[in-house]
C-alpha atoms as a PDB file:
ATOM      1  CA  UNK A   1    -142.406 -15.707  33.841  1.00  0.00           C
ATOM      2  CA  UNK A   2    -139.851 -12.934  33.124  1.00  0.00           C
ATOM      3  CA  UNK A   3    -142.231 -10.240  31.892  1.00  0.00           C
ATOM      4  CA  UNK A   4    -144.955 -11.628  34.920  1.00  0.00           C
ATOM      5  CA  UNK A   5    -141.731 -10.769  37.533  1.00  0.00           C
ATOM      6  CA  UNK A   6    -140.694  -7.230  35.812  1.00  0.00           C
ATOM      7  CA  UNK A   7    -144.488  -6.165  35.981  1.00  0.00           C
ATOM      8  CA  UNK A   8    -144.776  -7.267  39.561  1.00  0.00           C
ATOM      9  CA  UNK A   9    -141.777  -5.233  40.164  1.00  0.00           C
ATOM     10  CA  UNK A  10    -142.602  -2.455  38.229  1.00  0.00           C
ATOM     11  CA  UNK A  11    -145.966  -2.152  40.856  1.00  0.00           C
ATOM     12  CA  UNK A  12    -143.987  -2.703  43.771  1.00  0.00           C
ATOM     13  CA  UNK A  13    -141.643   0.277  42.573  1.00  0.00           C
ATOM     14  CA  UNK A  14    -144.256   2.648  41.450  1.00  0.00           C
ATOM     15  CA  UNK A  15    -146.404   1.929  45.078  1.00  0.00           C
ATOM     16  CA  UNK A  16    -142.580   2.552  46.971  1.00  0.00           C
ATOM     17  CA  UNK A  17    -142.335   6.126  44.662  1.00  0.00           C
ATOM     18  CA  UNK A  18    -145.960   6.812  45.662  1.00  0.00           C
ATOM     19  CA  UNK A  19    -145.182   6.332  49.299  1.00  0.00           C
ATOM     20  CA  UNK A  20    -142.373   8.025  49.245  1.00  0.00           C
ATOM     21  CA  UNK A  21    -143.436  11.069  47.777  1.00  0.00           C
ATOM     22  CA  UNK A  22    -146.834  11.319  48.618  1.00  0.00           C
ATOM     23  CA  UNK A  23    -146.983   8.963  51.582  1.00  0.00           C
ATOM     24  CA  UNK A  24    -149.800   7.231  49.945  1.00  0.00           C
ATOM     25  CA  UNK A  25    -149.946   3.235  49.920  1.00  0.00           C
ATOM     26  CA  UNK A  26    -151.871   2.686  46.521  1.00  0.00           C
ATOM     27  CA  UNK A  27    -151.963  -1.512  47.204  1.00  0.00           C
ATOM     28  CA  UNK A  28    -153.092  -0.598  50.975  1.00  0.00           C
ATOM     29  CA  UNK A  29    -155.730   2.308  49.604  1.00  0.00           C
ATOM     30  CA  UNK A  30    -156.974  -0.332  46.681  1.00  0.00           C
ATOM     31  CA  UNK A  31    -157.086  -3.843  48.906  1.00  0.00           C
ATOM     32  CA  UNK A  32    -158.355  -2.672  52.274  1.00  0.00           C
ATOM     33  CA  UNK A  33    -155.974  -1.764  54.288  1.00  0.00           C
ATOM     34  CA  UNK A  34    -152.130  -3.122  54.647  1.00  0.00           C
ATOM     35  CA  UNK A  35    -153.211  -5.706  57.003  1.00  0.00           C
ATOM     36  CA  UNK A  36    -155.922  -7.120  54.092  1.00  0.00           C
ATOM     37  CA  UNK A  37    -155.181 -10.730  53.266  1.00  0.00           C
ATOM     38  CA  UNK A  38    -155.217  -9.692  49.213  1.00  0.00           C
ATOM     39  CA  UNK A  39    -152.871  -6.365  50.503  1.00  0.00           C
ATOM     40  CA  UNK A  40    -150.497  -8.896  51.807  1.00  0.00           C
ATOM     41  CA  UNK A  41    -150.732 -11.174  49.078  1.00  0.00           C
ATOM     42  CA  UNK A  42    -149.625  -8.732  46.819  1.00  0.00           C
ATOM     43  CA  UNK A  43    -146.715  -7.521  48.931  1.00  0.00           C
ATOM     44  CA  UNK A  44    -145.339 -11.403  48.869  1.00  0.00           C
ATOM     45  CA  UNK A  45    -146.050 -11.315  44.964  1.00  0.00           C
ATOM     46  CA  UNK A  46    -143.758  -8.414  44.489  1.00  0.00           C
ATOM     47  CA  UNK A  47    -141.393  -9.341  47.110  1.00  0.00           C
ATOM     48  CA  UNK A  48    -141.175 -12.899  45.339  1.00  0.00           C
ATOM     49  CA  UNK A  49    -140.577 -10.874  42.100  1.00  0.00           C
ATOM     50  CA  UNK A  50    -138.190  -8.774  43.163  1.00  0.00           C
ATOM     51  CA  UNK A  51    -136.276 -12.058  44.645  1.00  0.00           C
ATOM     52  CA  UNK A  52    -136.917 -13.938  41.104  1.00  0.00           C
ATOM     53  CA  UNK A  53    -136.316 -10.447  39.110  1.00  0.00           C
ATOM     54  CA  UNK A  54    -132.022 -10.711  40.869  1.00  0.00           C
ATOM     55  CA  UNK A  55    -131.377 -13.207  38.862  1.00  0.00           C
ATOM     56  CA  UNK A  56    -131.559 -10.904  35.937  1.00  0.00           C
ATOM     57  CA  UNK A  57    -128.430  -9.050  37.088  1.00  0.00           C
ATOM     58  CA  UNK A  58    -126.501 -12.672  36.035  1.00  0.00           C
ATOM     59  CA  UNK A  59    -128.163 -13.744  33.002  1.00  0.00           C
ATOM     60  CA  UNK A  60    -125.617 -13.483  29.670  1.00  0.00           C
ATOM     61  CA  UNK A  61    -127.344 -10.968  27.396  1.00  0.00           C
ATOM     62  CA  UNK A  62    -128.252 -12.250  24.113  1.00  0.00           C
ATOM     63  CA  UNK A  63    -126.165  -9.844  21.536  1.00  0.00           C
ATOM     64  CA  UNK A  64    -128.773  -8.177  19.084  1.00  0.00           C
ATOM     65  CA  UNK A  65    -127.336  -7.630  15.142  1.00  0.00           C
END
C-alpha cells in the first residue's frame, strides 16, 4: 500500500512540475480533458495518496546496520 501511495504521489508531483513549468496537464492531455470521469478519478487517487502518504512524516524509522 506504501509503495502504491508514493507512486501515486510521485504522478501527482511530476503532473504539478509539468503544469507549472510548462502549463501542460499530462493526466488532463492523456484522459480527455480535466472534467473526464477517469481525469478525475485519478486526481482523487493522488489526492487520497497524498492524504495516506502524511502519515509517513510520523512513522518511527526502522534503524538499518
Amino acid at each position: 500500500m506504501d509503495r502504491l501511495a508514493l507512486l501515486l504521489v510521485i504522478i501527482g508531483a511530476l503532473n504539478w512540475g509539468l503544469i507549472g513549468l510548462f502549463q501542460f496537464d499530462l493526466v488532463a492531455a492523456l484522459l480527455g480533458g480535466q472534467a473526464s470521469v477517469l481525469s478525475r478519478i485519478v486526481y482523487s487517487l493522488v489526492g487520497l495518496a497524498g492524504a495516506y502518504s502524511i502519515s509517513f512524516l510520523f512513522r518511527e524509522r526502522e534503524k538499518v546496520q
